[in-house]
Protein backbone atom coordinates (compact mmCIF):
# COMPACT_ATOMS: atom_id res chain seq x y z
CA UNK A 1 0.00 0.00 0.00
CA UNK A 2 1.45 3.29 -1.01
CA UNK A 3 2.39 5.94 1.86
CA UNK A 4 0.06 8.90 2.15
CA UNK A 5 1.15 12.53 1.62
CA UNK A 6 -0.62 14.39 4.24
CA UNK A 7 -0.34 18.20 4.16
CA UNK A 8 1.09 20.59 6.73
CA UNK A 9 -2.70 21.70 7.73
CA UNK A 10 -4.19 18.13 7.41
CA UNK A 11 -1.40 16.78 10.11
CA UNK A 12 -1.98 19.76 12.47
CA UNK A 13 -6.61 19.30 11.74
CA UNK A 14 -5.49 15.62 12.79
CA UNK A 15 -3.36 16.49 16.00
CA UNK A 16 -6.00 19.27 17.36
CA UNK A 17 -8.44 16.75 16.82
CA UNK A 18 -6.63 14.35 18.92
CA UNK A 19 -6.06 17.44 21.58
CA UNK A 20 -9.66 18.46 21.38
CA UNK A 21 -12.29 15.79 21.34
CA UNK A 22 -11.97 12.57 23.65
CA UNK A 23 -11.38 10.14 20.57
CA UNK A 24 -8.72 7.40 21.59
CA UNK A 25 -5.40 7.86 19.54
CA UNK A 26 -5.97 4.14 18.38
CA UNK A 27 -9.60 5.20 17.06
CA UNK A 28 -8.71 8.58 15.53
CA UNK A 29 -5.66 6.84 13.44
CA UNK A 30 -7.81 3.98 12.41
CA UNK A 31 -10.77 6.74 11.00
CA UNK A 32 -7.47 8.63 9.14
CA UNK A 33 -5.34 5.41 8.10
CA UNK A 34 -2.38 7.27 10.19
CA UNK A 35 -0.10 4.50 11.26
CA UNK A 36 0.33 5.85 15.45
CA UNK A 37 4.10 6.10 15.39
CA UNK A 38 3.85 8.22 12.74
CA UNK A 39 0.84 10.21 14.21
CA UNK A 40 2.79 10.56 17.52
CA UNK A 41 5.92 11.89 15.90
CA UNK A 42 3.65 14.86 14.39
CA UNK A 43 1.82 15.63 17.90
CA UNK A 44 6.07 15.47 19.16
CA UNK A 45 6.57 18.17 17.02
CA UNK A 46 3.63 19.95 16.89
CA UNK A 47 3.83 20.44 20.89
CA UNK A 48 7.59 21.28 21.02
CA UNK A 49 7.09 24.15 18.04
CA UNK A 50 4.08 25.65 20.04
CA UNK A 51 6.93 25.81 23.15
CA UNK A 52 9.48 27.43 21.35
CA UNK A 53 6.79 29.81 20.07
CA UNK A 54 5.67 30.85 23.78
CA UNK A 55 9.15 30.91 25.37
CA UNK A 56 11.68 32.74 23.09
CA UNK A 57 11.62 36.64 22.79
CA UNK A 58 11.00 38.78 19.59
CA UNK A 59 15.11 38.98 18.87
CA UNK A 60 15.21 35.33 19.17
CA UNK A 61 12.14 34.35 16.70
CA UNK A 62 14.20 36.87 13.88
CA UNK A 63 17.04 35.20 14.50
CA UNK A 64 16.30 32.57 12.43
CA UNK A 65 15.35 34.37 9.57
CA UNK A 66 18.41 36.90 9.61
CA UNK A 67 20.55 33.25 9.68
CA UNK A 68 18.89 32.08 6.85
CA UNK A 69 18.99 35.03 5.02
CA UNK A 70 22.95 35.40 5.76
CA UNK A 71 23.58 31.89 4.58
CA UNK A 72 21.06 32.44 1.33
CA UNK A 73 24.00 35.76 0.76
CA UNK A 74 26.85 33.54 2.12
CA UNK A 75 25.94 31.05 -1.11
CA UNK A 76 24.62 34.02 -3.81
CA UNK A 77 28.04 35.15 -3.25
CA UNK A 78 30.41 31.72 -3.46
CA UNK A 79 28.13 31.32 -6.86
CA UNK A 80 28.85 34.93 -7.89
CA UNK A 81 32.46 33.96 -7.25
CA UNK A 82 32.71 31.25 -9.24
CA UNK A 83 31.11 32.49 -11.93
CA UNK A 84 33.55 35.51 -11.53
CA UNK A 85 36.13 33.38 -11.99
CA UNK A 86 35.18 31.27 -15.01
CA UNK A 87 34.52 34.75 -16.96
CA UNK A 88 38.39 35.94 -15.85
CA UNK A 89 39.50 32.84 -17.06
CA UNK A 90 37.34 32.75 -20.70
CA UNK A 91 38.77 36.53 -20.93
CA UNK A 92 42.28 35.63 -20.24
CA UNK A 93 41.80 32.93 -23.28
CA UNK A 94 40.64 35.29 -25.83
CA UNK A 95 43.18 37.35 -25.11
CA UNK A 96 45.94 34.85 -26.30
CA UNK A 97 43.80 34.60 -29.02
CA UNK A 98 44.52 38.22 -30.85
C-alpha cells in the first residue's frame, strides 16, 4: 500500500483533533489510516514548536530568519564567485587569441 502525503494543515486538523475531542489515539488513526508512530511523531513536534513559540523573545524568533537570510548571501556570493572566476578565465583565453 502506497504511503500517504498528508499536508502541513491536514497533520496539524489531525493532531488538534486528537487534543480536542476525547477520541482514543488508536480510534482517531484507524478513522485517518495514520499508522500511530507516525501520528505521535507529528503531535512530538507539533507540541515542542508551540513551546518554542511561547518561550523565546522577539530577537530570538528573527534570529532565524536573519541566519537564513545570511547563509542564502553567504551562497549568492560563493556562486557569484565562481562564476567571476570562469569569466576571468574565458577573458584571459581570448586574449591569447589576438
Amino acid at each position: 500500500m502506497p504511503h500517504r502525503r498528508w499536508t502541513p494543515e491536514e497533520k496539524i486538523r489531525i493532531v488538534l483533533e486528537s487534543l480536542n475531542t476525547s477520541i482514543g489515539v488508536a480510534e482517531l488513526c484507524r478513522k485517518y489510516a495514520v499508522n500511530p508512530v507516525v501520528f505521535y511523531a507529528w503531535k512530538e513536534k507539533f507540541i515542542e514548536a508551540g513551546k518554542q513559540a511561547l518561550t523565546r523573545s522577539r530577537r530570538k524568533a528573527g534570529e532565524g530568519e536573519l541566519q537564513a537570510e545570511n547563509q542564502r548571501l553567504k551562497q549568492l556570493i560563493g556562486e557569484l564567485t565562481i562564476a567571476n572566476d570562469a569569466f576571468k578565465k574565458s577573458l584571459q583565453g581570448e586574449k591569447g587569441r589576438w
